[in-house]
C-alpha atoms as a PDB file:
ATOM      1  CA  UNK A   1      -5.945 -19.476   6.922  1.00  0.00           C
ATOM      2  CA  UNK A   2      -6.616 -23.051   8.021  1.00  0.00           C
ATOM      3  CA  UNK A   3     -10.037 -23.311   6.521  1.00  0.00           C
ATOM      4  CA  UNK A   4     -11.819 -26.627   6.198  1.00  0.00           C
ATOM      5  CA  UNK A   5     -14.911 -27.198   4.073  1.00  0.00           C
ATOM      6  CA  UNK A   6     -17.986 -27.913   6.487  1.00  0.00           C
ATOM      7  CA  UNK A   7     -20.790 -28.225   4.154  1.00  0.00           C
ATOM      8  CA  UNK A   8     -20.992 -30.597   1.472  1.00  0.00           C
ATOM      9  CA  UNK A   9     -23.069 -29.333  -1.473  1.00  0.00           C
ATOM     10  CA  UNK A  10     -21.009 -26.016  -1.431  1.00  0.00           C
ATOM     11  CA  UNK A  11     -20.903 -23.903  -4.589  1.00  0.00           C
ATOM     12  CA  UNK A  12     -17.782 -22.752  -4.344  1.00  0.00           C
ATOM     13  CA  UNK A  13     -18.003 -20.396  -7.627  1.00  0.00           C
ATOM     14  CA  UNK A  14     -19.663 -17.590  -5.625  1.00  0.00           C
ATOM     15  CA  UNK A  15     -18.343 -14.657  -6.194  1.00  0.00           C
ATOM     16  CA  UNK A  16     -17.166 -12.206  -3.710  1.00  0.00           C
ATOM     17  CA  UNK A  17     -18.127  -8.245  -4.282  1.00  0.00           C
ATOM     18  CA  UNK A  18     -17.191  -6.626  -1.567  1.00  0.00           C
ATOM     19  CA  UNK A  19     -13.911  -6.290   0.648  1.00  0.00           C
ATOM     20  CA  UNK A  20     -15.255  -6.245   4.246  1.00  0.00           C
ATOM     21  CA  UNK A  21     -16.049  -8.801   6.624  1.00  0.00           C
ATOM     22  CA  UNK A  22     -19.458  -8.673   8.737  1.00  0.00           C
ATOM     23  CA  UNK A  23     -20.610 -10.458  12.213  1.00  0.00           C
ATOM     24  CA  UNK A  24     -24.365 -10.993  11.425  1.00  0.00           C
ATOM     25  CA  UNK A  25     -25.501  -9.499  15.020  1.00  0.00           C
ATOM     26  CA  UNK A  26     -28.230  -7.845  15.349  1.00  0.00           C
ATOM     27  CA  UNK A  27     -29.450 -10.211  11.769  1.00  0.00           C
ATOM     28  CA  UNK A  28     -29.541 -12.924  14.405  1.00  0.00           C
ATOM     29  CA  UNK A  29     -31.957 -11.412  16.556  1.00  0.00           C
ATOM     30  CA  UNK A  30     -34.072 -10.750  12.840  1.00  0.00           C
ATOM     31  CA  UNK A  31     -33.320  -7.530  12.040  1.00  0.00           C
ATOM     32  CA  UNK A  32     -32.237  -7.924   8.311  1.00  0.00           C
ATOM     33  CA  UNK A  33     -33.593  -4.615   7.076  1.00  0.00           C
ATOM     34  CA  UNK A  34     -30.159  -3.501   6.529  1.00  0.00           C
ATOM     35  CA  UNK A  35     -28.103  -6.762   6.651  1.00  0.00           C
ATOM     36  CA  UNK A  36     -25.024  -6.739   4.831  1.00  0.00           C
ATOM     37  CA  UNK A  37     -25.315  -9.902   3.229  1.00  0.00           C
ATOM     38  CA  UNK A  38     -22.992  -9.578   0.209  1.00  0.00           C
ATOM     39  CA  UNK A  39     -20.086  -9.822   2.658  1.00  0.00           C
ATOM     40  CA  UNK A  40     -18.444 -13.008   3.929  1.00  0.00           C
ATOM     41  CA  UNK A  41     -20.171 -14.075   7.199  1.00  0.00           C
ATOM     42  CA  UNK A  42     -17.998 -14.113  10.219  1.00  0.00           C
ATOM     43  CA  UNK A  43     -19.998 -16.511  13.143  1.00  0.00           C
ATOM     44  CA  UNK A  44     -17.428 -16.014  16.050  1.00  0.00           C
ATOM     45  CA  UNK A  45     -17.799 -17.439  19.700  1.00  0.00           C
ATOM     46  CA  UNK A  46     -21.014 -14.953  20.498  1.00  0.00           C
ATOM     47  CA  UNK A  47     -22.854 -15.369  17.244  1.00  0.00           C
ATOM     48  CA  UNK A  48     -22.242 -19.317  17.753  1.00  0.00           C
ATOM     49  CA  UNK A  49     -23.464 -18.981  21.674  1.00  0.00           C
ATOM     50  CA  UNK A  50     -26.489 -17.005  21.233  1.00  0.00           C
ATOM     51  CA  UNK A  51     -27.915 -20.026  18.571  1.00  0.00           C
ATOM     52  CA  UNK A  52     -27.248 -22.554  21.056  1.00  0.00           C
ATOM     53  CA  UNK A  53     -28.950 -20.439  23.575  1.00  0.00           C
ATOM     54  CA  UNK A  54     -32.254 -20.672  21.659  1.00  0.00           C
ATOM     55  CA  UNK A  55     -34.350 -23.609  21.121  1.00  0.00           C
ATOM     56  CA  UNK A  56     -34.347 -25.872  17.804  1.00  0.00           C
ATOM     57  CA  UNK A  57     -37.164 -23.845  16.074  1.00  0.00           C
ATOM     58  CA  UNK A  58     -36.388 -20.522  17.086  1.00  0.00           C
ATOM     59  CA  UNK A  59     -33.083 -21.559  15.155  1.00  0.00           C
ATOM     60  CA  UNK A  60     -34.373 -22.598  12.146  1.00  0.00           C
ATOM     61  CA  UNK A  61     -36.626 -19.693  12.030  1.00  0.00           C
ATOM     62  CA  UNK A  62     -33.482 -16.922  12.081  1.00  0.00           C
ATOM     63  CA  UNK A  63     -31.191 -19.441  10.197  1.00  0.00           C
ATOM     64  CA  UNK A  64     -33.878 -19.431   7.335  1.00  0.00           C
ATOM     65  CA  UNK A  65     -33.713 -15.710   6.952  1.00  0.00           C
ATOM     66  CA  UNK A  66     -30.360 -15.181   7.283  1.00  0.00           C
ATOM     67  CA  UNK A  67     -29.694 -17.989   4.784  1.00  0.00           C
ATOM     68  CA  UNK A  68     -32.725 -16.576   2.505  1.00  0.00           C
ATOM     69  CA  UNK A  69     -30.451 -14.106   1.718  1.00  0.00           C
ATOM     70  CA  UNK A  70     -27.787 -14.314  -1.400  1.00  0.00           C
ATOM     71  CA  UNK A  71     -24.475 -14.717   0.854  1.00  0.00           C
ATOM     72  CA  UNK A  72     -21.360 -16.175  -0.631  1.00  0.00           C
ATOM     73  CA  UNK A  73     -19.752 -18.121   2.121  1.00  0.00           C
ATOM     74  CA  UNK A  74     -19.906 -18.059   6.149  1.00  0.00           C
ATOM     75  CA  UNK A  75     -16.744 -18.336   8.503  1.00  0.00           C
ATOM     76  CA  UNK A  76     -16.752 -20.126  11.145  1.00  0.00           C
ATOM     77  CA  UNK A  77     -13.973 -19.151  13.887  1.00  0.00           C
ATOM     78  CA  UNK A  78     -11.846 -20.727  16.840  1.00  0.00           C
ATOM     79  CA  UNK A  79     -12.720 -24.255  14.958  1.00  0.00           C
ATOM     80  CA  UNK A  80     -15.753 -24.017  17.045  1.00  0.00           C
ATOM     81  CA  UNK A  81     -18.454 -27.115  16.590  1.00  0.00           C
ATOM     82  CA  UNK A  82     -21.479 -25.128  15.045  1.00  0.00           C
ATOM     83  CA  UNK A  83     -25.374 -26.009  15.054  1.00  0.00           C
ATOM     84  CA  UNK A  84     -26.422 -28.667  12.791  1.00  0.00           C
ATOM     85  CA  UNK A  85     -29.254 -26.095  11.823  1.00  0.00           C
ATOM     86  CA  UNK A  86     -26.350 -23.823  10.044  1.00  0.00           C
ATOM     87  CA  UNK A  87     -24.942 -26.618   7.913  1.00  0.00           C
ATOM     88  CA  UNK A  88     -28.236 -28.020   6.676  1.00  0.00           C
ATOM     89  CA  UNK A  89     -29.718 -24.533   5.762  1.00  0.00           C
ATOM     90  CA  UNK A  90     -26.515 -23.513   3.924  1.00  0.00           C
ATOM     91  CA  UNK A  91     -26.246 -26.689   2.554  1.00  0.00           C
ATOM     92  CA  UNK A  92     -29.897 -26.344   0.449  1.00  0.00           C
ATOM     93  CA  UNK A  93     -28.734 -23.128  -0.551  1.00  0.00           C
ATOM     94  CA  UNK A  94     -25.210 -24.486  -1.991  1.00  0.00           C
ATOM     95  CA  UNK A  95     -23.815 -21.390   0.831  1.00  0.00           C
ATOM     96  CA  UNK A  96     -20.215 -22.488   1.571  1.00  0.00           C
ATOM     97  CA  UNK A  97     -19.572 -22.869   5.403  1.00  0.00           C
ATOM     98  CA  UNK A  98     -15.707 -22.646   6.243  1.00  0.00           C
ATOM     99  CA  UNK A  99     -14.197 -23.276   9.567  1.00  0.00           C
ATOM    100  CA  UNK A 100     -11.220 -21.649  10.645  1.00  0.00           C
ATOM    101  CA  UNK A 101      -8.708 -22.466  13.345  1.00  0.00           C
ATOM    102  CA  UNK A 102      -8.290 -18.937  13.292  1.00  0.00           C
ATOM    103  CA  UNK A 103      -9.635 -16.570  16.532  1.00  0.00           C
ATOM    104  CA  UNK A 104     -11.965 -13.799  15.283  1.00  0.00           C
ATOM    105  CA  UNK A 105      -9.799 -11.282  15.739  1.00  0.00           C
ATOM    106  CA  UNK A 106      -7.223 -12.568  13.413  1.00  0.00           C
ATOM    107  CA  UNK A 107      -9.821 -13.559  11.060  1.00  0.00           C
ATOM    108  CA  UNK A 108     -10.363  -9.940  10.707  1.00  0.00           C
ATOM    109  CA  UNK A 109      -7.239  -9.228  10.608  1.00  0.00           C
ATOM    110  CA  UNK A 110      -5.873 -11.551   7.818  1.00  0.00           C
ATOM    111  CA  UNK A 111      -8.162 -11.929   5.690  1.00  0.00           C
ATOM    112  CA  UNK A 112      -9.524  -8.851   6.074  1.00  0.00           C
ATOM    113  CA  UNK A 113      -5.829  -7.519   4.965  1.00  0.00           C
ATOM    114  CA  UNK A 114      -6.253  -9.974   1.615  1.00  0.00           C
ATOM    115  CA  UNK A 115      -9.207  -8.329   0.964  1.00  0.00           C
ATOM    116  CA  UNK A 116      -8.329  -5.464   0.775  1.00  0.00           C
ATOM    117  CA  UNK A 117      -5.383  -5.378  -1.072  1.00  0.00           C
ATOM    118  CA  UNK A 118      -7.515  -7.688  -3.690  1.00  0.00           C
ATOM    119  CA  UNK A 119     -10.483  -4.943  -4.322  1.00  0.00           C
ATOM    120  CA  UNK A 120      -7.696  -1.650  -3.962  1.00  0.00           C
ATOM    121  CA  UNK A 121      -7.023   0.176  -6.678  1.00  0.00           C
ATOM    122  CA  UNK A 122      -3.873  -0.918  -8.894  1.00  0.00           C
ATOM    123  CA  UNK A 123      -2.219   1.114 -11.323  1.00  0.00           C
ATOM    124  CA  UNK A 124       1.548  -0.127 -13.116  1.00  0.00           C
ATOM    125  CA  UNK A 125       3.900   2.366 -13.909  1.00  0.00           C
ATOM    126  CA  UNK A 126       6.958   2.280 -16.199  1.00  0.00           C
ATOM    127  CA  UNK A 127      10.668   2.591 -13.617  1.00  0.00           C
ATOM    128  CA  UNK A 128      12.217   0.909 -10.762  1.00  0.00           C
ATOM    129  CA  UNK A 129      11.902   0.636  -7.457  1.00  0.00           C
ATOM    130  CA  UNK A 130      14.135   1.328  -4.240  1.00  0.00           C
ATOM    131  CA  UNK A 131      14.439   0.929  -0.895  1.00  0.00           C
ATOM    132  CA  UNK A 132      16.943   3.900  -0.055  1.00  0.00           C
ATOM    133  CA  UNK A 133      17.598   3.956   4.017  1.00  0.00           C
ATOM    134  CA  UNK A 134      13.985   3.503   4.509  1.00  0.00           C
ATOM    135  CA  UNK A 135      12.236   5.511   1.952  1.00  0.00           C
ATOM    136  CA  UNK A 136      10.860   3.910  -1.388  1.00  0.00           C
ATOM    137  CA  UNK A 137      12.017   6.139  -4.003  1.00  0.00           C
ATOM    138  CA  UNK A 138      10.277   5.033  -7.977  1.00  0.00           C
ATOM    139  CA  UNK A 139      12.604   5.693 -10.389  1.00  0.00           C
ATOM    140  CA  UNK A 140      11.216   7.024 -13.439  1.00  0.00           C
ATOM    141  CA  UNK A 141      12.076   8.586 -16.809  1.00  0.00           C
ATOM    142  CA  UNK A 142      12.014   8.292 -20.298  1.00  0.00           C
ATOM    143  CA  UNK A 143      13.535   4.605 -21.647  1.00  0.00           C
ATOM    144  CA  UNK A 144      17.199   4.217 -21.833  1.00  0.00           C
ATOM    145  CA  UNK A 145      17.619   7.450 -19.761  1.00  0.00           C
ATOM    146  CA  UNK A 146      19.485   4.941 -16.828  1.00  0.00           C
ATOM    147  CA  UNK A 147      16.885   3.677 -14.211  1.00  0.00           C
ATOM    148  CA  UNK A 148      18.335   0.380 -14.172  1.00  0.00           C
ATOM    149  CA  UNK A 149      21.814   0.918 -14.400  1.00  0.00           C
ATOM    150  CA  UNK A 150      21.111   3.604 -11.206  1.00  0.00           C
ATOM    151  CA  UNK A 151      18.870   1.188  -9.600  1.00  0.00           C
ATOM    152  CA  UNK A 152      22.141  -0.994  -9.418  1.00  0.00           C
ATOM    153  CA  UNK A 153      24.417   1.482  -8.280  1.00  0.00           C
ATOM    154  CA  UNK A 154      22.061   1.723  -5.544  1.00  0.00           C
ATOM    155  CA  UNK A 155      22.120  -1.903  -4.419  1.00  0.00           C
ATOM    156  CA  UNK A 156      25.868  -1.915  -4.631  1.00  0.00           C
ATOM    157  CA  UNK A 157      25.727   0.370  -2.188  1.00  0.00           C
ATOM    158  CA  UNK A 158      23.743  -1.565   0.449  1.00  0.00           C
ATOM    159  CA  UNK A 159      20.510  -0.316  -0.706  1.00  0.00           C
ATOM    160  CA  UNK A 160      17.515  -2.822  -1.363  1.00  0.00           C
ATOM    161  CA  UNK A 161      15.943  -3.952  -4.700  1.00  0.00           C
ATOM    162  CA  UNK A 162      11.857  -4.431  -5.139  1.00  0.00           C
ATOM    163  CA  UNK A 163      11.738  -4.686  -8.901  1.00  0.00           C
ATOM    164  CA  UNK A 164      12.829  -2.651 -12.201  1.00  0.00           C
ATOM    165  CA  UNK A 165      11.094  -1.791 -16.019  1.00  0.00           C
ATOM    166  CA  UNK A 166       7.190  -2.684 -14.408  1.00  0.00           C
ATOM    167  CA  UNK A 167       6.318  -1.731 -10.694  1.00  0.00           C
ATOM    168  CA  UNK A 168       2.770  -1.943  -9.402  1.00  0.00           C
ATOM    169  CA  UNK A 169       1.709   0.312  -7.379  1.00  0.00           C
ATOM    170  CA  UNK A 170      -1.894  -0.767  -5.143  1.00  0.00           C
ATOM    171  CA  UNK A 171      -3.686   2.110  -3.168  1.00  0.00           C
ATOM    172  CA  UNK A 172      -3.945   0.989   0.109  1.00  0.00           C
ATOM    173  CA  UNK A 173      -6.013   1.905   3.085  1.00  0.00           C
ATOM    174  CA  UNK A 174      -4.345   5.068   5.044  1.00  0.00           C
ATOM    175  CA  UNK A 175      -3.495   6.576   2.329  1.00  0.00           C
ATOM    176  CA  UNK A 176       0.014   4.072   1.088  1.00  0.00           C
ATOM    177  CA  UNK A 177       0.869   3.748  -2.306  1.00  0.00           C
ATOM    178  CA  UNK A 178       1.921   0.439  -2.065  1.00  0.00           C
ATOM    179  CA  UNK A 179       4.508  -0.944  -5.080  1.00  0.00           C
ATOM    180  CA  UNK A 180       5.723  -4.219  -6.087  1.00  0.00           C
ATOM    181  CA  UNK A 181       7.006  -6.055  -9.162  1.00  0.00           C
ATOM    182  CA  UNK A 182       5.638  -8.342 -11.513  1.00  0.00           C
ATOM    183  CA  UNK A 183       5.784 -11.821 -10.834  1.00  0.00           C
ATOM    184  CA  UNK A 184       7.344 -13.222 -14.007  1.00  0.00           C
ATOM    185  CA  UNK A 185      10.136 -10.573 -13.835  1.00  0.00           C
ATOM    186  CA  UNK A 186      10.498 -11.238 -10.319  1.00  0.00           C
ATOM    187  CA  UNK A 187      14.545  -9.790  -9.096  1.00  0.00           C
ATOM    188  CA  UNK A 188      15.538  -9.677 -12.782  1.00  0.00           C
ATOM    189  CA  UNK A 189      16.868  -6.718 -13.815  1.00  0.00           C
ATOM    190  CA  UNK A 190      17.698  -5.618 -18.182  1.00  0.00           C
ATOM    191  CA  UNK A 191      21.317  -3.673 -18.533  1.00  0.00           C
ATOM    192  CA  UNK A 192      21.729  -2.573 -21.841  1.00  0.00           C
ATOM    193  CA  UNK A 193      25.119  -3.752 -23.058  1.00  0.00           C
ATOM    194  CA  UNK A 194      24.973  -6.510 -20.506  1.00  0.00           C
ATOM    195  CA  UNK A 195      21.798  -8.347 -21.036  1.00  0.00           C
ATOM    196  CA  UNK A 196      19.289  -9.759 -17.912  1.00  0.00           C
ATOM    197  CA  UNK A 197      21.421 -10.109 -14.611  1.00  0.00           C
ATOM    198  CA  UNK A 198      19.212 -11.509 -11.397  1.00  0.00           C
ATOM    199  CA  UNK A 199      19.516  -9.233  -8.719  1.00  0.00           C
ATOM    200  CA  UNK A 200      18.648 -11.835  -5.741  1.00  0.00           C
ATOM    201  CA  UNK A 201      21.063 -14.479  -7.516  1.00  0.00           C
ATOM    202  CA  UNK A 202      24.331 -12.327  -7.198  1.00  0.00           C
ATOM    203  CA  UNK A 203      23.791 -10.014  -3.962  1.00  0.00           C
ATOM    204  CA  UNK A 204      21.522 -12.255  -1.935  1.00  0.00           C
ATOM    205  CA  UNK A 205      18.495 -11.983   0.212  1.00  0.00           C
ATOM    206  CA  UNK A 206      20.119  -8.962   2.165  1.00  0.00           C
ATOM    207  CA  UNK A 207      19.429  -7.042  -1.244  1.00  0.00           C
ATOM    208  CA  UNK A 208      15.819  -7.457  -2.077  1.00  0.00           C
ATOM    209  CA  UNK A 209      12.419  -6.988  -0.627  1.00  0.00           C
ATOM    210  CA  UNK A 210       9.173  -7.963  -1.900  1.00  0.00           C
ATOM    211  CA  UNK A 211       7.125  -4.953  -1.541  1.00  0.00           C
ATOM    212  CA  UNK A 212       7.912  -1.197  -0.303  1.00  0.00           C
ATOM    213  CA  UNK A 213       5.509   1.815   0.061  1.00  0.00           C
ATOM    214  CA  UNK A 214       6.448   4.590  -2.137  1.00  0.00           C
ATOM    215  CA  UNK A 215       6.864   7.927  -0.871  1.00  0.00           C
ATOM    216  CA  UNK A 216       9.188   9.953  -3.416  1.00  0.00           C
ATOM    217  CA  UNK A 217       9.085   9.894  -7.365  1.00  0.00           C
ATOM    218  CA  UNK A 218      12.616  10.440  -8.352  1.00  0.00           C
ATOM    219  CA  UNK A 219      12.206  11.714 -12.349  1.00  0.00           C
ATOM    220  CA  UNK A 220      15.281  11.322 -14.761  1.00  0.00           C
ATOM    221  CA  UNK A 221      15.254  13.752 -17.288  1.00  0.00           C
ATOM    222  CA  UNK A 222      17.760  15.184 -19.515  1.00  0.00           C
ATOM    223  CA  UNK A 223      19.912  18.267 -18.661  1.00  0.00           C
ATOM    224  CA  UNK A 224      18.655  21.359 -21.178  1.00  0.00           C
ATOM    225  CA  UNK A 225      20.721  24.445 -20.730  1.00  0.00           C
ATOM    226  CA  UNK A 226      17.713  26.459 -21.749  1.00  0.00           C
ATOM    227  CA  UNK A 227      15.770  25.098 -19.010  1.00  0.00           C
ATOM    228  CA  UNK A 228      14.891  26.200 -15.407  1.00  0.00           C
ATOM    229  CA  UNK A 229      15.247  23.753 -12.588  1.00  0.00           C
ATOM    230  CA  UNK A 230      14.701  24.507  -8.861  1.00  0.00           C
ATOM    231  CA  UNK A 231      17.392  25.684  -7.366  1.00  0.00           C
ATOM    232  CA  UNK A 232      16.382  26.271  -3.752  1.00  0.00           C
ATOM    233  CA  UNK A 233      13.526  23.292  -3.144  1.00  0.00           C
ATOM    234  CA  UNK A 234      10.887  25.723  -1.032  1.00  0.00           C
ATOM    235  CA  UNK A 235       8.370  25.247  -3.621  1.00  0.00           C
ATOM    236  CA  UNK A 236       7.869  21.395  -3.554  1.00  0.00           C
ATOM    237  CA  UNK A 237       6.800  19.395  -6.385  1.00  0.00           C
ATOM    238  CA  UNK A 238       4.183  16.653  -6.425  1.00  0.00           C
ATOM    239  CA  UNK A 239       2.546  13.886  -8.544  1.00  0.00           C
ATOM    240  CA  UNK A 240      -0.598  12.090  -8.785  1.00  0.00           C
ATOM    241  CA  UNK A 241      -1.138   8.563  -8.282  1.00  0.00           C
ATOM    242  CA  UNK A 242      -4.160   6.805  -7.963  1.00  0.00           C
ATOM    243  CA  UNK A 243      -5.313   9.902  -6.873  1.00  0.00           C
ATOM    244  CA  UNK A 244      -2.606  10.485  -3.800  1.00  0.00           C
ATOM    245  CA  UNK A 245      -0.093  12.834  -4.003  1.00  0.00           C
ATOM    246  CA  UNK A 246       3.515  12.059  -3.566  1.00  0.00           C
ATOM    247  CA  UNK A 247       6.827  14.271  -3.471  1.00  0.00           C
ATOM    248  CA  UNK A 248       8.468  14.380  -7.129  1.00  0.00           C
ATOM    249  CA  UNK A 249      12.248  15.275  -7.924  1.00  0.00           C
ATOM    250  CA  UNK A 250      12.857  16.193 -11.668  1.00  0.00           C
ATOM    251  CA  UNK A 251      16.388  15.621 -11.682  1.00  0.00           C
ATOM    252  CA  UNK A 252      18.630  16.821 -14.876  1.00  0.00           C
ATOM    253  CA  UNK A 253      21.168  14.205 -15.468  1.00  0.00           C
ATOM    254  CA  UNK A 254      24.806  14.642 -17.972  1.00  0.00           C
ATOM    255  CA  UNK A 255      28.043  12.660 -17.726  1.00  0.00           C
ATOM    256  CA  UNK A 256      29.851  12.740 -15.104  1.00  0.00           C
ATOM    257  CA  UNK A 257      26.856  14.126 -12.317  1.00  0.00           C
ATOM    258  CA  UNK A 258      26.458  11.755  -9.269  1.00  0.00           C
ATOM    259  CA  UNK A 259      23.052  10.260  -9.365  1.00  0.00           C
ATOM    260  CA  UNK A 260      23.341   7.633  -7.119  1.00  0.00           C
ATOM    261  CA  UNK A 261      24.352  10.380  -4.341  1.00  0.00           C
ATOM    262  CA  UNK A 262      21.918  12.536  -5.071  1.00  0.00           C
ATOM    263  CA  UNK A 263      19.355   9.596  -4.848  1.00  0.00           C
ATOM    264  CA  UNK A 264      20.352   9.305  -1.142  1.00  0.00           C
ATOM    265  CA  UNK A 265      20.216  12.342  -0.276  1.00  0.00           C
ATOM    266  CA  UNK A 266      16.657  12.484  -1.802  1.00  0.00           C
ATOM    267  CA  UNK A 267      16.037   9.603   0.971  1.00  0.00           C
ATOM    268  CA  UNK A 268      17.389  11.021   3.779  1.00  0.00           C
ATOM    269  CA  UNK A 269      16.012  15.050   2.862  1.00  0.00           C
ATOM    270  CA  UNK A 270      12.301  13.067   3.219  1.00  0.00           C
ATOM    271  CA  UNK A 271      13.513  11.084   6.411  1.00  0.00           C
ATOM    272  CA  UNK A 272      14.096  15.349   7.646  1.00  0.00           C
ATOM    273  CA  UNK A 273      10.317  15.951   6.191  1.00  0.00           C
ATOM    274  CA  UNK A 274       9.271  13.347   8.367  1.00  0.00           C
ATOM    275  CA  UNK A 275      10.515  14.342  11.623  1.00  0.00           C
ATOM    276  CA  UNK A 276       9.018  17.987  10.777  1.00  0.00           C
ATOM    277  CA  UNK A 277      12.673  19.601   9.229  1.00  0.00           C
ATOM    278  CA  UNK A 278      12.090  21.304   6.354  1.00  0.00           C
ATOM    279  CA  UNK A 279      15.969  21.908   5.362  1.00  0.00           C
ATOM    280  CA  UNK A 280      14.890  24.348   2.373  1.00  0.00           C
ATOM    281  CA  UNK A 281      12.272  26.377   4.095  1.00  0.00           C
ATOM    282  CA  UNK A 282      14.677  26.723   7.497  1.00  0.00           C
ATOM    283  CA  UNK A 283      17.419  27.905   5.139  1.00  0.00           C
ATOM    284  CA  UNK A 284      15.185  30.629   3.490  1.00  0.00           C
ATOM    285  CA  UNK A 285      13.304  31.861   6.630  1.00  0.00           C
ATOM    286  CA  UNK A 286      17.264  32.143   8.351  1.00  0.00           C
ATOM    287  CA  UNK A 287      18.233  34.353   4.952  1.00  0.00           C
ATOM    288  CA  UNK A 288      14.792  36.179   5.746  1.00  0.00           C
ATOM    289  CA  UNK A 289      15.767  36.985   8.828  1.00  0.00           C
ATOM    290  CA  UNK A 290      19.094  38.569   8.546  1.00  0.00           C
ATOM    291  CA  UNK A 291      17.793  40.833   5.482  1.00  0.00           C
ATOM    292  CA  UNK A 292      15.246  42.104   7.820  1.00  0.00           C
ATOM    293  CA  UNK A 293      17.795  42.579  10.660  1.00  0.00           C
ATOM    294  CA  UNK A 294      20.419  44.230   8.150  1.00  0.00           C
ATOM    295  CA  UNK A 295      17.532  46.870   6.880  1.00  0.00           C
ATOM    296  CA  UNK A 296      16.418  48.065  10.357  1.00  0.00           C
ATOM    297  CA  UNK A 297      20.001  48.981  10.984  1.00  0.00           C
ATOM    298  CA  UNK A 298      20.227  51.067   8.404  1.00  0.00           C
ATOM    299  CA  UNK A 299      17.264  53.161   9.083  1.00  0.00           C
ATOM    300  CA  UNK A 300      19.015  53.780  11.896  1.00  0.00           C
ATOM    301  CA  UNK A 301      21.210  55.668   9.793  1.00  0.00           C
ATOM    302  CA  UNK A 302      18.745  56.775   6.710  1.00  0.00           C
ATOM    303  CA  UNK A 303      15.854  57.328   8.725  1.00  0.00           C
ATOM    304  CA  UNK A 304      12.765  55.803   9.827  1.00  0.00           C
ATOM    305  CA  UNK A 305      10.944  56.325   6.420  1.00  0.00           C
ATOM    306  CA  UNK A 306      13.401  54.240   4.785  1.00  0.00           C
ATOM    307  CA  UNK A 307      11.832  51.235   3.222  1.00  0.00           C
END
């Protein structure tokens, strides 16, 4: 973010608590009943005019409150030259004082982004991750059921690779489950029988992607002939994470079935739920229809009691 160090005897060990950025304002004018000062300090072109505007006590005065005040670092934007008042207050307080080539706007922007993602809530969960036309399906199941080895069959197919055994999933703001993969295990992917293969090293760039947002849990499990599974997909599944809920499939797999089709059909059913077409529900209220149609033309026949 460009920043340079303006202030000399800077304690740089602060320690950030909370994940929003805050334009002092109305502190300025010495309000500071309710000043936020436990966020970063963003002093932008009209924060920086207004102290110029006032005389050299006047700015020490509000400078001394403000800087009375626990904050762990100010920002100063737009590389703007700032009042010598600023530095030397923060500088008896050891209150870092960054500038920033950086315009306000994208101050808030990217760092306040950073933030964000540093304070959300994480959660890791045990599968892969794909990018399937669009839609980031996690791969789960119990181990040595075939994530990986579908996971692959996927990115032979043109699909794109985030990361396989540990995916990290970060609750972001609007409601995305964000996942990603670990850092050490980077594009490497474990196929039993074959050992580690590197996913970025033998399909190229075209085949990975850093991050995706996850929208469909795709569950391996294994086919029991005793068991029920839906047949008709009207009554839709979901699953908890980080307390958001996401479409699951519990898919039964045996030799033979074709998983990898099935996974993109998963995709592009949710790319239908997104534009509003519920394939299942369509298909049942059609079938719905024509019942009722076929029994009011036979009380036309049985009689008007008929039910």
């Amino acid at each position: 973010m460009h920043f340079k160090l303006l202030t000399q005897d800077a304690d740089l060990e602060r320690i950030i608590t909370e994940e929003y950025l805050h334009r002092p304002g109305i502190a300025l004018a010495g309000f500071v009943d309710i000043f936020t000062y436990k966020r970063i300090q963003i002093f932008g072109n009209t924060e920086l005019a207004y102290l110029k505007s006032l005389d050299i006590n006047q700015r020490k005065k509000i400078l001394k409150k403000i800087f009375s005040f626990d904050i762990p670092c100010v920002i100063v934007t737009n590389e703007k030259k700032t009042v010598p008042e600023l530095i030397q207050l923060a500088n008896s307080r050891t209150i870092p004082v960054l500038s920033t080539t950086l315009s306000t706007i994208q101050i808030f922007d990217n760092l306040g982004y950073y933030l964000e993602e540093k304070f959300a809530p994480v959660t890791t969960v045990h599968g892969c991750l794909v990018d399937i036309y669009g839609i980031g399906i996690l791969i789960t199941g119990r181990s040595g059921i075939g994530k990986s080895e579908l996971a692959l069959d996927l990115v032979t197919r043109g699909h794109r690779f985030i990361c396989d055994d540990v995916v990290t999933i970060t609750r972001m703001s609007g409601n995305i489950l964000l996942g990603r993969g670990n850092e050490k295990l980077k594009y490497n992917m474990e196929i039993r029988g074959l050992g580690i293969i590197n996913i970025r090293s033998i399909f190229g760039i075209k085949a990975i992607r850093r991050s995706k947002r996850i929208e469909v849990e795709l569950k391996l499990v294994d086919w029991e002939k005793s068991q029920k599974y839906e047949r008709l997909g009207i009554d839709e599944e979901s699953t908890d994470i980080l307390d958001l809920k996401i479409p699951i499939i519990h898919l039964p797999i045996f030799p033979g079935k074709s998983i990898s089709t099935i996974a993109e059909v998963i995709a592009l059913n949710e790319l239908c739920r997104l534009e509003g077409q519920y394939n299942a529900r369509e298909f049942s209220d059609e079938i719905t229809r024509y019942m009722k149609k076929d029994v009011n033309s036979l009380k036309k026949y049985i009689g008007p009691d008929f039910e």
